[in-house]
C-alpha atoms as a PDB file:
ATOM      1  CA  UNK A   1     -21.745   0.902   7.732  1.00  0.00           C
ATOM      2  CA  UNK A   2     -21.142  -2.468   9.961  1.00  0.00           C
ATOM      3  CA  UNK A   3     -18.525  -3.752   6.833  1.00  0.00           C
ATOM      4  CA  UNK A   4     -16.763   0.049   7.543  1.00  0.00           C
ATOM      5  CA  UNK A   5     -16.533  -0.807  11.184  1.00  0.00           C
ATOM      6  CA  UNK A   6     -15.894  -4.036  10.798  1.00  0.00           C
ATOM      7  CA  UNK A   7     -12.825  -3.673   8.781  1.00  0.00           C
ATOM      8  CA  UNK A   8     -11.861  -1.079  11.114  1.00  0.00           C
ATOM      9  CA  UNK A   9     -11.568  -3.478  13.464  1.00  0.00           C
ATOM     10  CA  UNK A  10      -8.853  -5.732  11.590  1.00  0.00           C
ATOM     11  CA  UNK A  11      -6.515  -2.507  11.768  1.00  0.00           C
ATOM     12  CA  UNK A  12      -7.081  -2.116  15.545  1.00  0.00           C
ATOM     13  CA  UNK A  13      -6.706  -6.142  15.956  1.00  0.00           C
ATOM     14  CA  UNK A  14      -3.689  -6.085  14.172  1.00  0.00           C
ATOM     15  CA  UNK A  15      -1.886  -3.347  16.089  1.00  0.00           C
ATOM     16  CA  UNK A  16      -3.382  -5.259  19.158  1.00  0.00           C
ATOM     17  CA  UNK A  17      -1.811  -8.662  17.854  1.00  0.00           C
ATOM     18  CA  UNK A  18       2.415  -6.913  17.504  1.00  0.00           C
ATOM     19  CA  UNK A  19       1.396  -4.904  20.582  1.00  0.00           C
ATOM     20  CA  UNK A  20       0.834  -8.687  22.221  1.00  0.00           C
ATOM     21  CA  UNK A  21       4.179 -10.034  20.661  1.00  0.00           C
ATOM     22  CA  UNK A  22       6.648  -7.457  21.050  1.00  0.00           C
ATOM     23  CA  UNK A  23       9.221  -9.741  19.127  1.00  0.00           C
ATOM     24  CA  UNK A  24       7.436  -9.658  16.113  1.00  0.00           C
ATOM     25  CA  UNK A  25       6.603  -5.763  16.728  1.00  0.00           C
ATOM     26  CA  UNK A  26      10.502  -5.428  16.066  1.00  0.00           C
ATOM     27  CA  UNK A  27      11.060  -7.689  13.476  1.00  0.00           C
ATOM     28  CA  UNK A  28       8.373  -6.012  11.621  1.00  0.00           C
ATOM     29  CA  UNK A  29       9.988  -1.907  11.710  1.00  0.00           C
ATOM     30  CA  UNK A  30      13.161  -3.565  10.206  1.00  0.00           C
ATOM     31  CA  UNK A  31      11.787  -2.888   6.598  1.00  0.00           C
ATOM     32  CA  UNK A  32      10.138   0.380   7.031  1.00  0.00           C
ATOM     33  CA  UNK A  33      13.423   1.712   8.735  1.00  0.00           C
ATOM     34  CA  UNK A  34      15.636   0.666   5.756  1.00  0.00           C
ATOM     35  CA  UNK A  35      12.952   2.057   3.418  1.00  0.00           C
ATOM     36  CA  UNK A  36      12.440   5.577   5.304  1.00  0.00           C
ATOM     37  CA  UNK A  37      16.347   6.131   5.834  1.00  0.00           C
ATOM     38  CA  UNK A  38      16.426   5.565   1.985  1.00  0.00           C
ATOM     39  CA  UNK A  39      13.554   7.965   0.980  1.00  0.00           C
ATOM     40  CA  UNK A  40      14.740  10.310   3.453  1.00  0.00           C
ATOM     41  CA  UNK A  41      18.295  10.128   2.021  1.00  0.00           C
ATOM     42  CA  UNK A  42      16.669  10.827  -1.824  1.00  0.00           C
ATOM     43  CA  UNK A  43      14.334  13.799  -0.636  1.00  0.00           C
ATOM     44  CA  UNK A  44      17.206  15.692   1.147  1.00  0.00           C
ATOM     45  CA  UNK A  45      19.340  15.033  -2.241  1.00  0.00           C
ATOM     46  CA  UNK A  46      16.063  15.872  -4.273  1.00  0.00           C
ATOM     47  CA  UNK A  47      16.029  19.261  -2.011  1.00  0.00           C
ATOM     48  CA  UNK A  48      19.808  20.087  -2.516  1.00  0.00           C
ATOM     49  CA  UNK A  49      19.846  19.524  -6.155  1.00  0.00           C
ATOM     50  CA  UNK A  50      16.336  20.920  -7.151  1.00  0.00           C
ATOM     51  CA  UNK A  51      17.582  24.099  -8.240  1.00  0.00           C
ATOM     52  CA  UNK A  52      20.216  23.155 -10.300  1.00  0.00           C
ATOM     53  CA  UNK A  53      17.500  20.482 -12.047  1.00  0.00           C
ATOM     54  CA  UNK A  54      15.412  23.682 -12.622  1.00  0.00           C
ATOM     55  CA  UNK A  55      18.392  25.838 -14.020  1.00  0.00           C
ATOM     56  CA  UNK A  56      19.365  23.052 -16.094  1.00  0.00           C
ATOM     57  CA  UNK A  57      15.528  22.571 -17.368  1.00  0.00           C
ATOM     58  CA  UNK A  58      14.625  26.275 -17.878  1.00  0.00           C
ATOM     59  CA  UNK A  59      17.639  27.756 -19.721  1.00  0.00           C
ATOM     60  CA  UNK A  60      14.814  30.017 -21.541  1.00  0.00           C
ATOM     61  CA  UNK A  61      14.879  32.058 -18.701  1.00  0.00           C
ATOM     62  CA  UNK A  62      18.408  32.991 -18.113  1.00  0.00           C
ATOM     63  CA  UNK A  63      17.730  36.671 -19.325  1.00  0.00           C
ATOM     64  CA  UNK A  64      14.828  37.157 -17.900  1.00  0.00           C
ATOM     65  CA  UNK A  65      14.763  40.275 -15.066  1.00  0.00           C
ATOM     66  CA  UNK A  66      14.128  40.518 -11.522  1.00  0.00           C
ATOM     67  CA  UNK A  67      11.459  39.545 -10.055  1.00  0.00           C
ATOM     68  CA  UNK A  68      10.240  36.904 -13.076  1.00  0.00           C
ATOM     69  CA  UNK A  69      13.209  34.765 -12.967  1.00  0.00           C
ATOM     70  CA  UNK A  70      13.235  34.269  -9.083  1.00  0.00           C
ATOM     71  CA  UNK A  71       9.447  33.699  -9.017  1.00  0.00           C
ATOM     72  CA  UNK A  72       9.557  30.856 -11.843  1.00  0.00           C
ATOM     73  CA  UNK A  73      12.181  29.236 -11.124  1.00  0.00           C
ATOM     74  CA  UNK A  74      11.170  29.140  -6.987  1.00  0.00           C
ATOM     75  CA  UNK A  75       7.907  27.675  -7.883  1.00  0.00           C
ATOM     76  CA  UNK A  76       9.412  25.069  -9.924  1.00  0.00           C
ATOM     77  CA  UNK A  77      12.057  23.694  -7.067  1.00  0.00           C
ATOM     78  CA  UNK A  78       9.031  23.716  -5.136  1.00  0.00           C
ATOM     79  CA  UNK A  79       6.276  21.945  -7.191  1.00  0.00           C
ATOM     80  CA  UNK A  80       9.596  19.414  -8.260  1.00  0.00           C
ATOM     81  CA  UNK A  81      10.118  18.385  -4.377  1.00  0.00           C
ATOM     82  CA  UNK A  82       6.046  18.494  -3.742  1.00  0.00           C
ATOM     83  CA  UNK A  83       6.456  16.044  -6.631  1.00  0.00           C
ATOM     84  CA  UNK A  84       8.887  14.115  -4.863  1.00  0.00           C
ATOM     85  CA  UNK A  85       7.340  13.988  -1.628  1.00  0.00           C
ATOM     86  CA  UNK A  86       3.760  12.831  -3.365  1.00  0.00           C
ATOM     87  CA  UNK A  87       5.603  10.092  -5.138  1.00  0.00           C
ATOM     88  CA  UNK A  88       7.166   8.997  -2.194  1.00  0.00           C
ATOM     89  CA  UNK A  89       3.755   8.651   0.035  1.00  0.00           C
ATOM     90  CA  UNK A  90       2.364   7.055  -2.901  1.00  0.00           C
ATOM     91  CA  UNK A  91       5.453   4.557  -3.155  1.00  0.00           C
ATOM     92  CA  UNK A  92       6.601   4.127  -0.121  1.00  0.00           C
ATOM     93  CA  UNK A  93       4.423   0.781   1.072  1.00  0.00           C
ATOM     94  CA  UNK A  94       4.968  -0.907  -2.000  1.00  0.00           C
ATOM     95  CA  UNK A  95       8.817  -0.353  -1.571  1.00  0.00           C
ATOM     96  CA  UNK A  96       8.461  -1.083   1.870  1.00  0.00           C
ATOM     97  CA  UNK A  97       6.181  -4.457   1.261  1.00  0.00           C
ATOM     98  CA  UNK A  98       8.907  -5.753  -1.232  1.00  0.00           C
ATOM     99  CA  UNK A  99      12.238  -4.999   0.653  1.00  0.00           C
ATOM    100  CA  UNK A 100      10.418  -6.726   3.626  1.00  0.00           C
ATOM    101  CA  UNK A 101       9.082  -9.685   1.797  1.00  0.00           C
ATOM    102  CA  UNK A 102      10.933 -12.150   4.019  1.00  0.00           C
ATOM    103  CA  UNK A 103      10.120 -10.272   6.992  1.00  0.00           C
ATOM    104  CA  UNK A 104       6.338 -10.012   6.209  1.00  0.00           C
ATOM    105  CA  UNK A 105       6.112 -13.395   5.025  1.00  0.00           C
ATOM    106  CA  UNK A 106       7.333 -14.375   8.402  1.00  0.00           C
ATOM    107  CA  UNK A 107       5.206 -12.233  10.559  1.00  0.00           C
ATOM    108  CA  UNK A 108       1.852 -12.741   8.448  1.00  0.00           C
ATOM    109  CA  UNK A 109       2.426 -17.014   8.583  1.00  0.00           C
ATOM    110  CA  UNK A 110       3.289 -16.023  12.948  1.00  0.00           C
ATOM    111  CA  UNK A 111      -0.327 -14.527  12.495  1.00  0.00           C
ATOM    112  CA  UNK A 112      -1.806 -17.513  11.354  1.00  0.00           C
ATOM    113  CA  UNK A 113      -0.014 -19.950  13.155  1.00  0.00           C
ATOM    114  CA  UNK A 114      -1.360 -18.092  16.595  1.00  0.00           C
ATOM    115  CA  UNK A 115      -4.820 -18.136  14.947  1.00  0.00           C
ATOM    116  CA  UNK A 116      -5.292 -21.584  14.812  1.00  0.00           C
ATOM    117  CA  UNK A 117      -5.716 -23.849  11.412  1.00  0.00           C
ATOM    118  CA  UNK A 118      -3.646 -24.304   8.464  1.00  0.00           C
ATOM    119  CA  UNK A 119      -0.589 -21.466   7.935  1.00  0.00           C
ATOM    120  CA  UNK A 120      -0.108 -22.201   4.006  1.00  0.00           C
ATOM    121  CA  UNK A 121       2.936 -21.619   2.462  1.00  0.00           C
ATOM    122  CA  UNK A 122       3.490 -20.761  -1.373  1.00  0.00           C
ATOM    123  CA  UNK A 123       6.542 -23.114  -1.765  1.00  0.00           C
ATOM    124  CA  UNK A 124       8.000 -20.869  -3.606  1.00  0.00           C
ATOM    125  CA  UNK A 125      11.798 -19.456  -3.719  1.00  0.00           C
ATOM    126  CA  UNK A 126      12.540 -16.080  -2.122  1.00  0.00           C
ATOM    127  CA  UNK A 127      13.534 -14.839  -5.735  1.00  0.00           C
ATOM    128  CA  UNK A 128      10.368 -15.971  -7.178  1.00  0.00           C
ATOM    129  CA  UNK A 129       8.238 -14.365  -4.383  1.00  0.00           C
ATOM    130  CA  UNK A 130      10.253 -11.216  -4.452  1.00  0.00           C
ATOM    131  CA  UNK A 131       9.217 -10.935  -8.576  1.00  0.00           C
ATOM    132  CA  UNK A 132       5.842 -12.007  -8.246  1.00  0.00           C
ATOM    133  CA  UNK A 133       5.627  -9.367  -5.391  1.00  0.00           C
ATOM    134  CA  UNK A 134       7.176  -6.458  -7.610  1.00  0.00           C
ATOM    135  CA  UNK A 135       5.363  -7.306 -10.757  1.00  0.00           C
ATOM    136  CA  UNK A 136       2.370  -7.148  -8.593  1.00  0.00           C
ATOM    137  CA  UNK A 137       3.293  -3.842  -7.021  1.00  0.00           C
ATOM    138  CA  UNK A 138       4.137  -2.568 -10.770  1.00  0.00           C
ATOM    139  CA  UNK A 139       0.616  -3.404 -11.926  1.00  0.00           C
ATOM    140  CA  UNK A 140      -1.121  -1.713  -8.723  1.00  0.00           C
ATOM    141  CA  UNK A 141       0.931   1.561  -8.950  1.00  0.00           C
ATOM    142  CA  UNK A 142      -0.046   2.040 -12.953  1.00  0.00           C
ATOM    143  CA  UNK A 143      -3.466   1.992 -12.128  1.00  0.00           C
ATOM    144  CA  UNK A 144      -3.618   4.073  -9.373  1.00  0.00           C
ATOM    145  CA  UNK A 145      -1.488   5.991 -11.624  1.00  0.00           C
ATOM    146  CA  UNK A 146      -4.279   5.996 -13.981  1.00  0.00           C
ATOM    147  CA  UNK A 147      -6.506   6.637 -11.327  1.00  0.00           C
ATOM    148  CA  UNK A 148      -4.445   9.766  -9.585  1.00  0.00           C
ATOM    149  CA  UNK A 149      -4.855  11.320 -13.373  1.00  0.00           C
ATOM    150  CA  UNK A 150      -8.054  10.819 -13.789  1.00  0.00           C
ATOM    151  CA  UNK A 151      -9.157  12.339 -10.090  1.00  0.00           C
ATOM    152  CA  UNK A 152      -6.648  15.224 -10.608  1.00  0.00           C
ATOM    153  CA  UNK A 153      -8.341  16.549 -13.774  1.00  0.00           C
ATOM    154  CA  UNK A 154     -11.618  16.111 -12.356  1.00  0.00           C
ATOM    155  CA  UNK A 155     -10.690  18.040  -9.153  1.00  0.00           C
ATOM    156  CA  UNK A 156     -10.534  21.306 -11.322  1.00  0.00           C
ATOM    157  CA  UNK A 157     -14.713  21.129 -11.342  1.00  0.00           C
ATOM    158  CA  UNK A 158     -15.976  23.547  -9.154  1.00  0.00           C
ATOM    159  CA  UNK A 159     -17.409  22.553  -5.508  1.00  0.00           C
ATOM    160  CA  UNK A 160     -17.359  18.761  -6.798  1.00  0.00           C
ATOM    161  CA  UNK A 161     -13.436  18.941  -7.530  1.00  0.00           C
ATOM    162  CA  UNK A 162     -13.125  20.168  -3.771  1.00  0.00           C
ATOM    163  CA  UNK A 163     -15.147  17.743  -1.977  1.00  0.00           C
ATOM    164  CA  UNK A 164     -16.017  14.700  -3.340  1.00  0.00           C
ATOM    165  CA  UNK A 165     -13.196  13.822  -5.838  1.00  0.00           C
ATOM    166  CA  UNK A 166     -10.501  14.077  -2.616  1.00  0.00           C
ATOM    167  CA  UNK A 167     -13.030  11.738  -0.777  1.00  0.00           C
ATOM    168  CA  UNK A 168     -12.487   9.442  -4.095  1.00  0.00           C
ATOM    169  CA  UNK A 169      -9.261   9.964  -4.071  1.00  0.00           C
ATOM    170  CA  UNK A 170      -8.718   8.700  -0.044  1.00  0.00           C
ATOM    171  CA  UNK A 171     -11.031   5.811  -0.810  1.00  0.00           C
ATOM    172  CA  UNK A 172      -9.324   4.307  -4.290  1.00  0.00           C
ATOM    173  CA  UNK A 173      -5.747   4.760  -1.998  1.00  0.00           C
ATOM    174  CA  UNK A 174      -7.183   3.081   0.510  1.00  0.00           C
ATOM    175  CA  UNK A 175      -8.986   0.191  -1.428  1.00  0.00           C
ATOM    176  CA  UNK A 176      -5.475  -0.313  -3.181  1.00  0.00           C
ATOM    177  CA  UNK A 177      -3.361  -0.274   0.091  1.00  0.00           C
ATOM    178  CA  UNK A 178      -5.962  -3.001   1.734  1.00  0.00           C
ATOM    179  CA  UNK A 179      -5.168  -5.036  -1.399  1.00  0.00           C
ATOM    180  CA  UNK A 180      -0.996  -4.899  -1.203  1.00  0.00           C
ATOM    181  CA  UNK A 181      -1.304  -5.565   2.779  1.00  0.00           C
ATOM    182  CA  UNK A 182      -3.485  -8.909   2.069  1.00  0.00           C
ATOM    183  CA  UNK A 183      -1.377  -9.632  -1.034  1.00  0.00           C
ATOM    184  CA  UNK A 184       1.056 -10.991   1.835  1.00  0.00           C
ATOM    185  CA  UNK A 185      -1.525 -13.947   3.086  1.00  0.00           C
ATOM    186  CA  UNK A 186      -3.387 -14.229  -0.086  1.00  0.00           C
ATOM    187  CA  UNK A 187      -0.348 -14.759  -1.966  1.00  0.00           C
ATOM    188  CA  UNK A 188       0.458 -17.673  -0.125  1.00  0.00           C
ATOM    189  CA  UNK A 189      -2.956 -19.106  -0.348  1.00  0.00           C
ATOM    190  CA  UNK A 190      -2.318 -19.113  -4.052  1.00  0.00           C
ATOM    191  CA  UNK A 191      -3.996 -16.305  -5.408  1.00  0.00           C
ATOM    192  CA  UNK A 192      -3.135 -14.264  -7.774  1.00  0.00           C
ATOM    193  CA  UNK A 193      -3.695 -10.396  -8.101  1.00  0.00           C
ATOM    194  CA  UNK A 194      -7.025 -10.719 -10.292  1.00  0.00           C
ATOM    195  CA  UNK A 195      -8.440 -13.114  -7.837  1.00  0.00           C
ATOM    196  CA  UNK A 196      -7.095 -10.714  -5.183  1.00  0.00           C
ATOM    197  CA  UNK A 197      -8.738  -7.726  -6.475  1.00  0.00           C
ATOM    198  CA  UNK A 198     -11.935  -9.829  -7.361  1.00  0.00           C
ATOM    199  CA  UNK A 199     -11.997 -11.057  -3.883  1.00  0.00           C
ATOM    200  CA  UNK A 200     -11.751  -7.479  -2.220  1.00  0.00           C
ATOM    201  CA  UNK A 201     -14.173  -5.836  -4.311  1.00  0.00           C
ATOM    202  CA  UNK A 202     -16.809  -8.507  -3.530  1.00  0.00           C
ATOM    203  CA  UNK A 203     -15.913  -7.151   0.363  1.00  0.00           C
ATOM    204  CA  UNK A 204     -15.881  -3.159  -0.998  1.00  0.00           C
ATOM    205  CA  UNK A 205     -16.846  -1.831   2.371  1.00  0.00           C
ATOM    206  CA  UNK A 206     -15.099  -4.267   4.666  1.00  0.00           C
ATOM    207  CA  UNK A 207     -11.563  -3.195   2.415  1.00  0.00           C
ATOM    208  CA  UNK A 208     -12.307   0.880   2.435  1.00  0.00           C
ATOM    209  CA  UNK A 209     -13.215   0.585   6.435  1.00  0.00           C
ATOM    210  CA  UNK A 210      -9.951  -1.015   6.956  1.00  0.00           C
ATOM    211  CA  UNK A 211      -7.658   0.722   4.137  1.00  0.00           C
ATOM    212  CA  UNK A 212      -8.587   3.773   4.227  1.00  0.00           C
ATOM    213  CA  UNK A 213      -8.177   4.614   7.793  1.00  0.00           C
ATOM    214  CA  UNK A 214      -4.339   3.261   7.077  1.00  0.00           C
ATOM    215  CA  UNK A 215      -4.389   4.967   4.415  1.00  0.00           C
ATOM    216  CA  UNK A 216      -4.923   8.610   6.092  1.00  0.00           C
ATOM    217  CA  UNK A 217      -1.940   7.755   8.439  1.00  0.00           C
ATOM    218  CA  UNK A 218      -0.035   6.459   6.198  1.00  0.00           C
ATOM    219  CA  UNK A 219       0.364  10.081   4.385  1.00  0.00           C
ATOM    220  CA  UNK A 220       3.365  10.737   7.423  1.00  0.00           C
ATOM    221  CA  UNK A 221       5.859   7.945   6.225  1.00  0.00           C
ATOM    222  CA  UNK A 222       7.339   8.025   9.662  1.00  0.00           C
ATOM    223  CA  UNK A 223       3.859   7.093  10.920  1.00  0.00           C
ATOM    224  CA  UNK A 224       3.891   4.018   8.376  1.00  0.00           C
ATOM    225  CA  UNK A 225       6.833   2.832   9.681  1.00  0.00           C
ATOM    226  CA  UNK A 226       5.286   1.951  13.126  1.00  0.00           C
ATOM    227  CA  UNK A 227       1.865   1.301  12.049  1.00  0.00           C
ATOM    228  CA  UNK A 228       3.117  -1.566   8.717  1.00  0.00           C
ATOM    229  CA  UNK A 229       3.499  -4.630  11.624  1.00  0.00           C
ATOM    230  CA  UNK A 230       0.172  -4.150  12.668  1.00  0.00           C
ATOM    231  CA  UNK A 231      -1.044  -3.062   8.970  1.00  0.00           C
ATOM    232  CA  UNK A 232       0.488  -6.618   7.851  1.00  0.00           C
ATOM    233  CA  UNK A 233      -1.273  -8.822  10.846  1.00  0.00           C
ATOM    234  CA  UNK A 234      -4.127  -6.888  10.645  1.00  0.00           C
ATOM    235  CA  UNK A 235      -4.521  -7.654   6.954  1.00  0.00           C
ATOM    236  CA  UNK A 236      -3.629 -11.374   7.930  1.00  0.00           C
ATOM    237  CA  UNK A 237      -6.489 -11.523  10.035  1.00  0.00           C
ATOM    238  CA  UNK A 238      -8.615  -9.910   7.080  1.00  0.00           C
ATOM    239  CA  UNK A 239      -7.331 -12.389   4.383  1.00  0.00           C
ATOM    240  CA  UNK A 240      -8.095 -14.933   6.858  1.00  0.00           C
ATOM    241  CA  UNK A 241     -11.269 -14.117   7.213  1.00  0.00           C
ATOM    242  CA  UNK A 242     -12.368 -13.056   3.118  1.00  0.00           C
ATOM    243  CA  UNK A 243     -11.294 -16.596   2.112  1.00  0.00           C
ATOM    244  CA  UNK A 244     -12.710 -18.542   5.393  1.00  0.00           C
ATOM    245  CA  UNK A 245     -16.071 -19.954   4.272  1.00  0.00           C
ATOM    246  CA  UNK A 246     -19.491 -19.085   5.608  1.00  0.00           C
ATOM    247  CA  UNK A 247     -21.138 -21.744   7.783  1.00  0.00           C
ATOM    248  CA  UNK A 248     -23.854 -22.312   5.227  1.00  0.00           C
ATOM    249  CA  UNK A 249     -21.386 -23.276   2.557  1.00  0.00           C
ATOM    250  CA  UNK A 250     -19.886 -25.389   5.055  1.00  0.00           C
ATOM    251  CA  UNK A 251     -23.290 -27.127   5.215  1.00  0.00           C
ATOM    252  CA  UNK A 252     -24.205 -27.310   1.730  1.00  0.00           C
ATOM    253  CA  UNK A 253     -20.879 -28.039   0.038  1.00  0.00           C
ATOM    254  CA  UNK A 254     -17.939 -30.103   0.502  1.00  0.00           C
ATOM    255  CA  UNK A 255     -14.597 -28.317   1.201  1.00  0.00           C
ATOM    256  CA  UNK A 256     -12.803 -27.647  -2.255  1.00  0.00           C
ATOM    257  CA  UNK A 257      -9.284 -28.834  -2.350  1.00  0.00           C
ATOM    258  CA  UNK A 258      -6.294 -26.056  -2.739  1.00  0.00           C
ATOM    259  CA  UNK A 259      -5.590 -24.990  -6.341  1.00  0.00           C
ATOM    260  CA  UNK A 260      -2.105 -24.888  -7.367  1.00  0.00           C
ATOM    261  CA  UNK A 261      -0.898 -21.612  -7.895  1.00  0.00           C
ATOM    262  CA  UNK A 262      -0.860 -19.935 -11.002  1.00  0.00           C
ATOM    263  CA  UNK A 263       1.614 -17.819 -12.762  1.00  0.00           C
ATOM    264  CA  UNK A 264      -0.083 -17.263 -16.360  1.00  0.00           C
ATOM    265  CA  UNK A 265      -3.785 -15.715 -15.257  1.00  0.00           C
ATOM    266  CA  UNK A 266      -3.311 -12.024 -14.957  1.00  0.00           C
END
């Protein structure tokens, strides 16, 4: 319970931290803005042309009489935009994370420069960073792809499928959401996404207490929009912290030297 508050307390820190440097608060809604005007622009085409993707799709059903036809065809314009709408939440900080890559990288190294100690930097090119950043994202969203299956079958057992599979389901989005925020520091300490995902699940608690919390707000994309500055220092401050070592390995060991990063270890 103390790692659940604890990580808690990065995503109030965070907001703190762009509440303290309004600059950076503004910088950081750039991306989220571009990336909600452009989801918002698909949905309301996704709503205009549902029904004629469900005419098109269900030709079958041209002959079919009063009330069948209305009733099938209505319930498929609406499970096609609820379809929409759920890939959007699910999508929409991965999109935002990668068209504001620059701006991110920015605010997250302001973070640690404020902090105190070293601010690394990956060296690499923006092009580089922007395909590391998407392969990542590509690689995240299959598995909790795989995952989202997986729940959604089990959801149709009785009692369980209506109580503790949705509490699942909030936790895996949130444990995956921690780990694309931190990808923005981590990433430029040199690890890659198995280290990444190594790293947070040796810190299971501390990740769900701060991802799933951002996770539950982040289900209103207008609600991400102004929460993602703070969600990117506050996972800064996390990252900082997950790769800062303890005072008795201070003691016992010498400081190991940076590894280069890696592009072949998956």
């Amino acid at each position: 319970m103390r790692d659940l508050g604890a990580g808690f307390s990065y995503l109030i820190k965070g907001q703190r931290w762009v509440a303290q440097h309004g600059r950076w608060f503004g910088f950081g809604l750039v991306p989220g803005l571009i990336t909600l005007v452009v989801y918002a622009g698909a949905l309301t085409g996704l709503g205009y042309g549902a029904d004629d993707l469900v005419t098109w799709a269900t030709p079958f059903a041209d002959d079919w009489s009063s009330p069948w036809l209305g009733l099938l065809r209505g319930t498929l314009i609406v499970l096609v935009f609820a379809l929409g709408l759920f890939l959007a939440v699910i999508t929409f900080t991965a999109v935002t994370l990668l068209v504001g890559q620059p701006f991110y990288e920015s605010l997250s190294e302001q973070v640690d420069r404020t902090e105190g100690g070293d601010v690394p930097e990956s060296g690499l090119p923006l092009w580089r960073e922007l395909w590391i950043s998407a392969r990542d994202s590509l690689r995240i969203l299959v598995r909790v792809t795989l995952y989202a299956v997986l729940l959604f079958a089990l959801g149709f057992i009785p009692v369980v499928g209506q109580t503790v599979i949705p509490a699942i389901g909030f936790c895996v989005t949130g444990y995956f959401l921690a780990e694309e925020l931190t990808a923005v520091a981590l990433q430029r300490r040199g690890l890659v996404l198995a280290d990444r995902l190594t790293l947070l699940r040796g810190r299971r608690m501390l990740t769900l207490g701060f991802g799933v919390p951002l996770g539950l707000a982040f289900l209103v994309p207008f609600v991400a929009v102004f929460l993602m500055p703070g969600a990117v220092a506050g996972a800064t401050l996390l990252a900082r912290d997950l790769v800062a070592p303890s005072t008795e390995d201070e003691d016992t060991a010498p400081a190991p030297s940076p590894a280069p990063y890696s592009f072949d270890k998956h």
